[in-house]
C-alpha atoms as a PDB file:
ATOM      1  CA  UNK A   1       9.950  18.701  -8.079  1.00  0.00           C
ATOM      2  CA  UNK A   2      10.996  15.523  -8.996  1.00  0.00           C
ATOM      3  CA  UNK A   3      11.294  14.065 -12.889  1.00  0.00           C
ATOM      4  CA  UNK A   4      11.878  11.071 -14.436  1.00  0.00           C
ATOM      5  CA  UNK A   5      12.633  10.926 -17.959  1.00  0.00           C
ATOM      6  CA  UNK A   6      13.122   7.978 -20.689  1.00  0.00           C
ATOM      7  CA  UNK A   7      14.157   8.710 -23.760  1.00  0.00           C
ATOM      8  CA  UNK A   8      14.620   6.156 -27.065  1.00  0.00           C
ATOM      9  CA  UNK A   9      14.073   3.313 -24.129  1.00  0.00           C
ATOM     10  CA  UNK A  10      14.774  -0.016 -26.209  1.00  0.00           C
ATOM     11  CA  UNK A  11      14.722  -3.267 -24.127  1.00  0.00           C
ATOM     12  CA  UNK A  12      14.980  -7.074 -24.899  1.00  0.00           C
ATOM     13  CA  UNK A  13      13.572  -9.818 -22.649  1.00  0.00           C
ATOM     14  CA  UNK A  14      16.155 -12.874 -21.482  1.00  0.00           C
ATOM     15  CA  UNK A  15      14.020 -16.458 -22.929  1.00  0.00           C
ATOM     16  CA  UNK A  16      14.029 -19.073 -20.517  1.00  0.00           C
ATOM     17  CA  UNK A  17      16.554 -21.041 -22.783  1.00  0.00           C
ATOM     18  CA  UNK A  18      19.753 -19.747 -22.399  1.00  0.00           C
ATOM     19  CA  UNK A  19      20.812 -20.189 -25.931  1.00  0.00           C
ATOM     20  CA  UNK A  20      18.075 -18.970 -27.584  1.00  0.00           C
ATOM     21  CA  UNK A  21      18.298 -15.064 -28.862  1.00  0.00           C
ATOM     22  CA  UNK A  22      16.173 -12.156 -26.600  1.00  0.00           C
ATOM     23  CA  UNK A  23      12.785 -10.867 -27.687  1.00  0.00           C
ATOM     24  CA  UNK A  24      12.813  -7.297 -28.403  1.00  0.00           C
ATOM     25  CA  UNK A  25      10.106  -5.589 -26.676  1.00  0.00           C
ATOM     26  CA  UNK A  26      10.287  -2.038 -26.618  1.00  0.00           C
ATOM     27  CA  UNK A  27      11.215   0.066 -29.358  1.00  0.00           C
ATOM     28  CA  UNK A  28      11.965   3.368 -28.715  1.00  0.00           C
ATOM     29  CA  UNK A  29       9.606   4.514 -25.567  1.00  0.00           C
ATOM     30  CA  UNK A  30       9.988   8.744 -24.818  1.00  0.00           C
ATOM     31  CA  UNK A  31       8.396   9.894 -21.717  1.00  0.00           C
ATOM     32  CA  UNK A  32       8.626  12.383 -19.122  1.00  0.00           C
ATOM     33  CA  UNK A  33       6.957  11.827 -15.320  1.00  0.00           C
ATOM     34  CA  UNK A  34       7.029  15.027 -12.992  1.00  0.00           C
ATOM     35  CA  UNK A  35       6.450  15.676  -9.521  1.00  0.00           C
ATOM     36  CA  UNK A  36       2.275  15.642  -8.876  1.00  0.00           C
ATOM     37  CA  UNK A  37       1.272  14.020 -12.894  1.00  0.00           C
ATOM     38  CA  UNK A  38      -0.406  11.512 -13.239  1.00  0.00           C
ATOM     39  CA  UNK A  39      -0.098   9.288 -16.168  1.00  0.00           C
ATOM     40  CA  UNK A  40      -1.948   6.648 -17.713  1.00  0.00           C
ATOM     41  CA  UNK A  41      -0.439   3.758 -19.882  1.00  0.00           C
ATOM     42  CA  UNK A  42      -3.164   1.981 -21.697  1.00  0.00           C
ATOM     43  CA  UNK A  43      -2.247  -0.577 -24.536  1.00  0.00           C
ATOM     44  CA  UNK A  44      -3.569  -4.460 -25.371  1.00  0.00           C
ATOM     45  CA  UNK A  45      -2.095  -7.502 -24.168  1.00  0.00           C
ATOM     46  CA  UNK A  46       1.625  -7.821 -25.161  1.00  0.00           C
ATOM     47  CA  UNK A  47       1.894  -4.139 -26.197  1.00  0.00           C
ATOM     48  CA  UNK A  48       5.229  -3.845 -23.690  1.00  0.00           C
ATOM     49  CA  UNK A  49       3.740  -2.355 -20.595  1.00  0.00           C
ATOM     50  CA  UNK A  50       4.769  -4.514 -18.091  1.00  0.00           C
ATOM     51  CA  UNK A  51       8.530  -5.010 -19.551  1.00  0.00           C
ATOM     52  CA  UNK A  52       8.905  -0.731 -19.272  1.00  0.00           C
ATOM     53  CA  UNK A  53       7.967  -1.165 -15.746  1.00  0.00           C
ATOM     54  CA  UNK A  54      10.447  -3.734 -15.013  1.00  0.00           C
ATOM     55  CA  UNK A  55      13.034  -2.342 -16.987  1.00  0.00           C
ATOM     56  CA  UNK A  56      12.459   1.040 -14.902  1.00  0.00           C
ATOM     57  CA  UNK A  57      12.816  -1.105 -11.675  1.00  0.00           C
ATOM     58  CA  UNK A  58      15.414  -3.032 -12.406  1.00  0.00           C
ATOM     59  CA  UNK A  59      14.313  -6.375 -13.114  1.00  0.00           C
ATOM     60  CA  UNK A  60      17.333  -8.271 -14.554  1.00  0.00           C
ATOM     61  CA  UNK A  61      15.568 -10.468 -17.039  1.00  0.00           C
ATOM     62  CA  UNK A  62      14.751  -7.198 -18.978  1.00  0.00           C
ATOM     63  CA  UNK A  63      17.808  -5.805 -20.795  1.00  0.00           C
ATOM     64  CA  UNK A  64      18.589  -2.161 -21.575  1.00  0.00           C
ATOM     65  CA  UNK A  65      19.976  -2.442 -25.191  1.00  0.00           C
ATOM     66  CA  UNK A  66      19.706   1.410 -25.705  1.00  0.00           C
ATOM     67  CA  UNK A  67      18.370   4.825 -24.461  1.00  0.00           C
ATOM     68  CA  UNK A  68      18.555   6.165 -21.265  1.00  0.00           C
ATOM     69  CA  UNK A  69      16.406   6.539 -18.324  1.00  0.00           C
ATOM     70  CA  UNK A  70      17.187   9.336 -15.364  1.00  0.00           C
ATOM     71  CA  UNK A  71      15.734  10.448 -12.220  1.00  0.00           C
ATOM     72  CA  UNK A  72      16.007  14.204 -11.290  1.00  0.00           C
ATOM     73  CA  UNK A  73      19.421  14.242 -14.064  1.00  0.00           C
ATOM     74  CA  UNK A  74      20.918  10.947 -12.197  1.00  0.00           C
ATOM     75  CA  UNK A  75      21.672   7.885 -14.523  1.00  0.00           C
ATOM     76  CA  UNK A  76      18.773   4.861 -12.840  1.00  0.00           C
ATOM     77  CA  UNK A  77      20.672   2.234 -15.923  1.00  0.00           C
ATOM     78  CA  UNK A  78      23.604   2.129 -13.475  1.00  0.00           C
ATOM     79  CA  UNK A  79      21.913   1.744 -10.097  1.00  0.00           C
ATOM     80  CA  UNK A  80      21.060  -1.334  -8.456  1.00  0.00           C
ATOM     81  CA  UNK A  81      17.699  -1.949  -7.930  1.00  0.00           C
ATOM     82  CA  UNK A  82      17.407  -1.287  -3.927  1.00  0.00           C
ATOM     83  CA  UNK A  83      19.525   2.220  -4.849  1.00  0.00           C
ATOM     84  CA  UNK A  84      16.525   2.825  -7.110  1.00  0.00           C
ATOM     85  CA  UNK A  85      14.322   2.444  -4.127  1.00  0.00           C
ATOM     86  CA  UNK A  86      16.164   4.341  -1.988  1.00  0.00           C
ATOM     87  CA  UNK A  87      16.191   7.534  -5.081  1.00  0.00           C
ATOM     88  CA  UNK A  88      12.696   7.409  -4.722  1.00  0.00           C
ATOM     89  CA  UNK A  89      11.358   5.062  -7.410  1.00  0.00           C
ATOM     90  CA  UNK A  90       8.494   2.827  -6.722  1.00  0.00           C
ATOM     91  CA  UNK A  91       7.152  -0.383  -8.262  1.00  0.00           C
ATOM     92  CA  UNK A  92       3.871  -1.818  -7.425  1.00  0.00           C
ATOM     93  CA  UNK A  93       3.529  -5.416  -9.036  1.00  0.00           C
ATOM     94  CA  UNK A  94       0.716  -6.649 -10.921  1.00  0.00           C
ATOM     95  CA  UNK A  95       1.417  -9.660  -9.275  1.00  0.00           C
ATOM     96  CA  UNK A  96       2.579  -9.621  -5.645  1.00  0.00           C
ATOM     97  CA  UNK A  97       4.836 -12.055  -4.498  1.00  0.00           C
ATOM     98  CA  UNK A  98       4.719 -14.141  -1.579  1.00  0.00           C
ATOM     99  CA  UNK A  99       7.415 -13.849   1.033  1.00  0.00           C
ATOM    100  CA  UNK A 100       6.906 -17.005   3.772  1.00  0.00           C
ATOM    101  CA  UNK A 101       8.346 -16.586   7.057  1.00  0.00           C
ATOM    102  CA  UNK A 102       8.511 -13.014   6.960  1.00  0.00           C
ATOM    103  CA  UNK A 103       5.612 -10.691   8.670  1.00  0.00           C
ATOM    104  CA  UNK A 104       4.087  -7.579   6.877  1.00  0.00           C
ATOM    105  CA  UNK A 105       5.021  -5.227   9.856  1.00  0.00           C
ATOM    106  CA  UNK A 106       8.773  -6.451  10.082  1.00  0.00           C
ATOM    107  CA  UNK A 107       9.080  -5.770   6.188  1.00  0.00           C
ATOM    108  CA  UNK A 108       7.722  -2.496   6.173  1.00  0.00           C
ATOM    109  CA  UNK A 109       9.794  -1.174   9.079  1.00  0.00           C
ATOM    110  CA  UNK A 110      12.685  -3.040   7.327  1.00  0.00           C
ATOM    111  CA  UNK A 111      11.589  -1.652   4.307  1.00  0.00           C
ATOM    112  CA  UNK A 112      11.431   1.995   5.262  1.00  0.00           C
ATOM    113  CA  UNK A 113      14.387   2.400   7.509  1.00  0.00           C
ATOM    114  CA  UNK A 114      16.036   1.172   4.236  1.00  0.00           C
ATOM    115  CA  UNK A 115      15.209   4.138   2.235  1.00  0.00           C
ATOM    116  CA  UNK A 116      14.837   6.464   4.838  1.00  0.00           C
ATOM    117  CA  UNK A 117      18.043   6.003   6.052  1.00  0.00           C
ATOM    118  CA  UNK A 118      17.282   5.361   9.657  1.00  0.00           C
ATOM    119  CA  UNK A 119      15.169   3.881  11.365  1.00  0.00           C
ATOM    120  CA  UNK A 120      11.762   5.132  12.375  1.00  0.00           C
ATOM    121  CA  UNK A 121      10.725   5.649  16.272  1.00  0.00           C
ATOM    122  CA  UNK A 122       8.926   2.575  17.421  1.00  0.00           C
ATOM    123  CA  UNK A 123       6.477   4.587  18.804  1.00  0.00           C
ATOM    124  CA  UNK A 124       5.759   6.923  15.636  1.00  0.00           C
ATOM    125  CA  UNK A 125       6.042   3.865  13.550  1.00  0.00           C
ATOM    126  CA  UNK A 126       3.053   1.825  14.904  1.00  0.00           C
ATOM    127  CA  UNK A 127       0.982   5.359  14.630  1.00  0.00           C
ATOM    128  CA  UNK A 128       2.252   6.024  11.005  1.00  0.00           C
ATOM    129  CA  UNK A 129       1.235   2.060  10.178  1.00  0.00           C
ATOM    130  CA  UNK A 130      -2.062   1.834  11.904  1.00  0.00           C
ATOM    131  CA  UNK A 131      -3.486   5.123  10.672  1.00  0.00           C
ATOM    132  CA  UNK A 132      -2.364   4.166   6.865  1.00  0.00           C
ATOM    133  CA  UNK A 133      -3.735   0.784   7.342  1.00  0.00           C
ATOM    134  CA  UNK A 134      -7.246   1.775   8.691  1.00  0.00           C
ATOM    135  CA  UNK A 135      -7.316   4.136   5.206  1.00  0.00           C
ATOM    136  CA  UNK A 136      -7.223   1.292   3.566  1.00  0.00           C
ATOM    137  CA  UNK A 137      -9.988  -0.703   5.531  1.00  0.00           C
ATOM    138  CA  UNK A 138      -6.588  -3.354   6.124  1.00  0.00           C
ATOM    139  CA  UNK A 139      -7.065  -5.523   9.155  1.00  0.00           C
ATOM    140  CA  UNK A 140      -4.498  -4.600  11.872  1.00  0.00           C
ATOM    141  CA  UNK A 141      -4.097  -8.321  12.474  1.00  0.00           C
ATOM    142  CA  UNK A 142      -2.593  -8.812   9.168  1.00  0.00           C
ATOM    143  CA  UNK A 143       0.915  -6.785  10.447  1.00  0.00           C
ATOM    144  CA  UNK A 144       1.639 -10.349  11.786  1.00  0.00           C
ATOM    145  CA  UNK A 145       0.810 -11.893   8.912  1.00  0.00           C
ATOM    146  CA  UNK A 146       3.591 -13.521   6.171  1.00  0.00           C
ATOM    147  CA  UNK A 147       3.866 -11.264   3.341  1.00  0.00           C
ATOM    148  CA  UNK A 148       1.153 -11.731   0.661  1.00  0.00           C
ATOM    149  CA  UNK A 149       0.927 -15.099   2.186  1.00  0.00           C
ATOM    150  CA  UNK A 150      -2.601 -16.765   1.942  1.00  0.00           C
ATOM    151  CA  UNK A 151      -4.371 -12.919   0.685  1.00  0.00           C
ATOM    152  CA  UNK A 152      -6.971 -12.781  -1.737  1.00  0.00           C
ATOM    153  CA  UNK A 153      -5.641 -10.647  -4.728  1.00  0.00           C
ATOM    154  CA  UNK A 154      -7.190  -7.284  -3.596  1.00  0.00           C
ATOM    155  CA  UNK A 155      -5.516  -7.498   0.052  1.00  0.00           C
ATOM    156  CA  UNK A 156      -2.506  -8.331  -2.578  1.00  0.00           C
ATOM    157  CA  UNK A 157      -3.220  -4.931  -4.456  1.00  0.00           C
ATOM    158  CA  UNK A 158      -3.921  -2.738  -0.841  1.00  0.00           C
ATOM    159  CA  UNK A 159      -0.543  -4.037   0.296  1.00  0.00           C
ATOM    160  CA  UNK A 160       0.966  -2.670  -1.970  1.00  0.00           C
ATOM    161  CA  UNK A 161      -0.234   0.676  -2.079  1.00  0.00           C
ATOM    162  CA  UNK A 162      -0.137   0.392   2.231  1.00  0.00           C
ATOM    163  CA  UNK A 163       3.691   0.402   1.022  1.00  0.00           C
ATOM    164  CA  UNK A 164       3.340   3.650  -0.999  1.00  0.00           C
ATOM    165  CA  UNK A 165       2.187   5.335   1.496  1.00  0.00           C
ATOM    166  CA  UNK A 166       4.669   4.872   4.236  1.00  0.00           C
ATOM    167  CA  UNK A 167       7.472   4.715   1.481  1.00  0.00           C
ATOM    168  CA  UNK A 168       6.724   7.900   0.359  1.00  0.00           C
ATOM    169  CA  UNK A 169       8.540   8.007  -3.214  1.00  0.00           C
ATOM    170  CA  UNK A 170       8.991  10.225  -5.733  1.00  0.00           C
ATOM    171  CA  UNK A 171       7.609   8.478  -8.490  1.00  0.00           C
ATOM    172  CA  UNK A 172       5.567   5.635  -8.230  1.00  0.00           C
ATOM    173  CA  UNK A 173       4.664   3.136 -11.108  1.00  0.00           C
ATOM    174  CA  UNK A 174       1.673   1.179 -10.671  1.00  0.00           C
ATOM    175  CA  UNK A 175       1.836  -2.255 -12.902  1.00  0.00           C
ATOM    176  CA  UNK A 176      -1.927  -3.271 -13.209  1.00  0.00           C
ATOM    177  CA  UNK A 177      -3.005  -2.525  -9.637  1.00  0.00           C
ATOM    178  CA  UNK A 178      -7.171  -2.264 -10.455  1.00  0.00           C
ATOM    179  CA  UNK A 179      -6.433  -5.822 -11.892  1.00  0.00           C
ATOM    180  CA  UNK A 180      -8.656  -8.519  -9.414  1.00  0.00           C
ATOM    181  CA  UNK A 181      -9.962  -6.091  -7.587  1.00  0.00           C
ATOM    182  CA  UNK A 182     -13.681  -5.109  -6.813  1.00  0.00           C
ATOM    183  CA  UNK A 183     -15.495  -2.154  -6.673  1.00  0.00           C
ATOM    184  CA  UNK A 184     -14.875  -1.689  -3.675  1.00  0.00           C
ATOM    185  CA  UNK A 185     -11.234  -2.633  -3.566  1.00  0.00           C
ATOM    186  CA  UNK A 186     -10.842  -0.518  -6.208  1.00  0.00           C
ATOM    187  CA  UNK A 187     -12.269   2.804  -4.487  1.00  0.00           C
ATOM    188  CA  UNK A 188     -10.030   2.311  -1.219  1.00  0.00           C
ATOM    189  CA  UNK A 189      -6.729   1.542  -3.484  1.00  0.00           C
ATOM    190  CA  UNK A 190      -7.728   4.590  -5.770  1.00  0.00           C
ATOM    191  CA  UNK A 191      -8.032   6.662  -2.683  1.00  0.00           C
ATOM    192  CA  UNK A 192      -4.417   5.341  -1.357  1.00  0.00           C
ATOM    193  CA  UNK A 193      -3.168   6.412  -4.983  1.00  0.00           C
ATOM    194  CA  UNK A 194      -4.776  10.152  -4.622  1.00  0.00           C
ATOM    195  CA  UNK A 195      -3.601  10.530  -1.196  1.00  0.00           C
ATOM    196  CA  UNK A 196      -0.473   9.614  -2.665  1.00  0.00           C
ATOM    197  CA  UNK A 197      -0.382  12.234  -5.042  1.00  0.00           C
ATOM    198  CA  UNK A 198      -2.365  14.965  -2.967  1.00  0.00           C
ATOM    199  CA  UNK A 199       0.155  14.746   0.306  1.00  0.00           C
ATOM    200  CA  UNK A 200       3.619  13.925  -0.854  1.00  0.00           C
ATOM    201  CA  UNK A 201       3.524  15.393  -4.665  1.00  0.00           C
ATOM    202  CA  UNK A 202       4.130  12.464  -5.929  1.00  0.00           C
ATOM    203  CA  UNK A 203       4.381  11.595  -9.528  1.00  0.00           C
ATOM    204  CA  UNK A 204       2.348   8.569 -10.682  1.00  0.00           C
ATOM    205  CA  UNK A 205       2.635   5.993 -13.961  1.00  0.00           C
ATOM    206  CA  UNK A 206      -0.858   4.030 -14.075  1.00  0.00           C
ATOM    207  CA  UNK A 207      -0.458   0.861 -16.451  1.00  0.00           C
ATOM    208  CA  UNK A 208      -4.077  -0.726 -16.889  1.00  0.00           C
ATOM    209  CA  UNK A 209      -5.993  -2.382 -19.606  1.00  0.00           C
ATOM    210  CA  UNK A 210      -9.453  -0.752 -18.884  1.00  0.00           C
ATOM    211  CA  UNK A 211     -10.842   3.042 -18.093  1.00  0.00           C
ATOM    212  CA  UNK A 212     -12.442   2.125 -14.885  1.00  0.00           C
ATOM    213  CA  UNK A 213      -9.657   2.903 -12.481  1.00  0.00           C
ATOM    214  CA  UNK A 214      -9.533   6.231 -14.296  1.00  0.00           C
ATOM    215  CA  UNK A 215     -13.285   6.929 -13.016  1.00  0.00           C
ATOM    216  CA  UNK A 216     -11.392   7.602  -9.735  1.00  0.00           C
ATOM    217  CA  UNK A 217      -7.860   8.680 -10.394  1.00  0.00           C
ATOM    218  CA  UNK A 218      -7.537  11.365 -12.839  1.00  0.00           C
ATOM    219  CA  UNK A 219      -4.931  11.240 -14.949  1.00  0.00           C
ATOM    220  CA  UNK A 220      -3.365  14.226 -16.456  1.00  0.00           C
ATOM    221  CA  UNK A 221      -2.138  12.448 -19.871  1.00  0.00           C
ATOM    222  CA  UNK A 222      -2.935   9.331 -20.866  1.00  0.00           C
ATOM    223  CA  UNK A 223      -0.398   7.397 -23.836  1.00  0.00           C
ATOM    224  CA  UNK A 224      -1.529   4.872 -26.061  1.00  0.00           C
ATOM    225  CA  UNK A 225       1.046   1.814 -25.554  1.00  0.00           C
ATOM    226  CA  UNK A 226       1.566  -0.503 -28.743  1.00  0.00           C
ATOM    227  CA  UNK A 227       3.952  -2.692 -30.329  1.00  0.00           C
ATOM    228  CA  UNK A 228       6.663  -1.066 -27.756  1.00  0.00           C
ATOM    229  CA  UNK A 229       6.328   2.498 -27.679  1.00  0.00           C
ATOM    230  CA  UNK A 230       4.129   4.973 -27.542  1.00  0.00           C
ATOM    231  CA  UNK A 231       1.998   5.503 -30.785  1.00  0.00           C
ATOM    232  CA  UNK A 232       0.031   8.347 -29.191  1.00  0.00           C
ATOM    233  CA  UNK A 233      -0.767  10.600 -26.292  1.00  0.00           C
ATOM    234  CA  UNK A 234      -3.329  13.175 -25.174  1.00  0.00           C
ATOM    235  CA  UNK A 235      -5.473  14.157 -22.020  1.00  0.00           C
ATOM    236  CA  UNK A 236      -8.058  12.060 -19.968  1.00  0.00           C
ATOM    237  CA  UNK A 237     -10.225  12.388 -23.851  1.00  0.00           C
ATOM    238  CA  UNK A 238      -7.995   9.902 -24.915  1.00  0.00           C
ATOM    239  CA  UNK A 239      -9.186   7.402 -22.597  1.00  0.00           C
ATOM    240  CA  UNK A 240     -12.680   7.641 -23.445  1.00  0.00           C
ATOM    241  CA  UNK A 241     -12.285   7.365 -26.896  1.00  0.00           C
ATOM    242  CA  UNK A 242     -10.442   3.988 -26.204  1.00  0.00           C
ATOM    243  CA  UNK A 243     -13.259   2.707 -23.840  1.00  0.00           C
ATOM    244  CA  UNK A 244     -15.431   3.422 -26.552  1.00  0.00           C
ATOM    245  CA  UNK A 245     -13.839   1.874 -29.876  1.00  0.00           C
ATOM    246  CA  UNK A 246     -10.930   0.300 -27.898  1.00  0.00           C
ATOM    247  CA  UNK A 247      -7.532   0.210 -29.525  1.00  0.00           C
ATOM    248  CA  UNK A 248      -8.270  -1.280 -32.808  1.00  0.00           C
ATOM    249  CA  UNK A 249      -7.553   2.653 -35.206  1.00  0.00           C
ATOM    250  CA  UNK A 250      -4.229   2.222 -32.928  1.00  0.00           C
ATOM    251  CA  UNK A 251      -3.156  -1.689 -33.639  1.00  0.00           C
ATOM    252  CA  UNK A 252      -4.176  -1.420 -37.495  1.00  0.00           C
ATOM    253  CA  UNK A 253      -1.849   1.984 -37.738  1.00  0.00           C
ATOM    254  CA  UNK A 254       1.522   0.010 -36.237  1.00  0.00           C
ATOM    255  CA  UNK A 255       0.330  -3.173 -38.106  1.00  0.00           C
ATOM    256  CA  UNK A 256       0.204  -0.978 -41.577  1.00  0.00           C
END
């Protein structure tokens, strides 16, 4: 059973200008992620979604100014981002980078011998890869291909979530992922998220705009992101109320 817990999370964002002051994004975020949850982080544009991802990661453009943020009871504020990784956090981007020059199969054997300690037989490797790529209808040929290089923005997304799978983490944190993609995209990454979920326990914090990607991964609470923090939470009802009269009772209430 693995946790992760934030509690009275405040974070600034560094401005391009290097004299000019931070912008205070979150507030005061509390939340707990366990072993086989999923939760859903729905908010409107701006609302600080994105920066509690990064902040959880280990981006270093996002500043802790106060709370505290643990995984299983150790301290993630004073890892470095690849120990992160290697504790079992995951962060899937809502926007992938490219990596020229470097092919998809040598980063994810580089990638997992990194947090698995060692690395993984050649033989059992190219087994492991080609059975989790073929789940998610991914093109063997693009192993060979540059990372992200030249893919459409749903190969992007399955990437990503081809990573989950062979990375195995405790707690993953999807940033956006049903963003770009189309129905069909979004079925085979929703299934990569479940099997996620289903085979290694994992514990899973869905950021998204819109209730679709909830049609085919369940979440177990769903929180109401605005202003930066948390203005309420509640099960998978929660979500339908907000596809139906969208987050306007939420915006006027931390506006008031």
């Amino acid at each position: 059973m693995a946790t992760l817990e934030i509690r009275d999370l405040h974070v600034n964002v560094k401005q391009t200008d290097t004299d000019a002051e931070p912008i205070v994004i979150l507030k005061g975020v509390d939340l707990t992620v366990e072993s086989g949850k999923t939760h859903a982080i729905m908010g409107p544009n701006g609302s600080g979604k994105s920066t509690l991802s990064y902040a959880i990661a280990g981006h270093p453009k996002y500043e802790v100014t106060q709370g505290s943020i643990t995984l299983d009871g150790e301290d993630v504020l004073e890892m470095t981002v690849d120990e992160r990784a290697r504790a079992g956090l995951f962060l899937a981007m809502q926007y992938p980078v490219e990596v020229p020059g470097v092919s998809m199969s040598n980063f994810l054997r580089t990638a997992a011998t990194a947090v698995r300690g060692e690395a993984p037989k050649l033989r059992h490797w190219v087994k492991e890869t080609k059975e989790a790529m073929t789940e998610l209808e991914i093109d063997p040929s693009f192993g060979e291909r540059s990372v992200n290089e030249g893919f459409s923005g749903g190969e992007k997304k399955r990437h990503e979530i081809l990573q989950l799978g062979l990375l195995k983490p405790k707690i993953a944190i999807l940033d956006e992922t049903d963003s770009g993609l189309d129905v069909d995209a979004l079925r085979v990454v929703s299934e990569g998220v479940n099997r996620f979920k289903a085979n290694e326990n994992g514990g899973v914090l869905l950021i998204t705009h819109y209730t679709r990607i909830l049609r085919y991964i369940q979440p177990d609470h769903v929180h109401v992101f605005v202003g930066g923090r948390i203005v309420e939470s509640g099960g998978p009802e929660l979500a339908d109320e907000l596809e139906e009269n969208g987050y306007i009772r939420f915006t006027q209430a931390a506006n008031a």
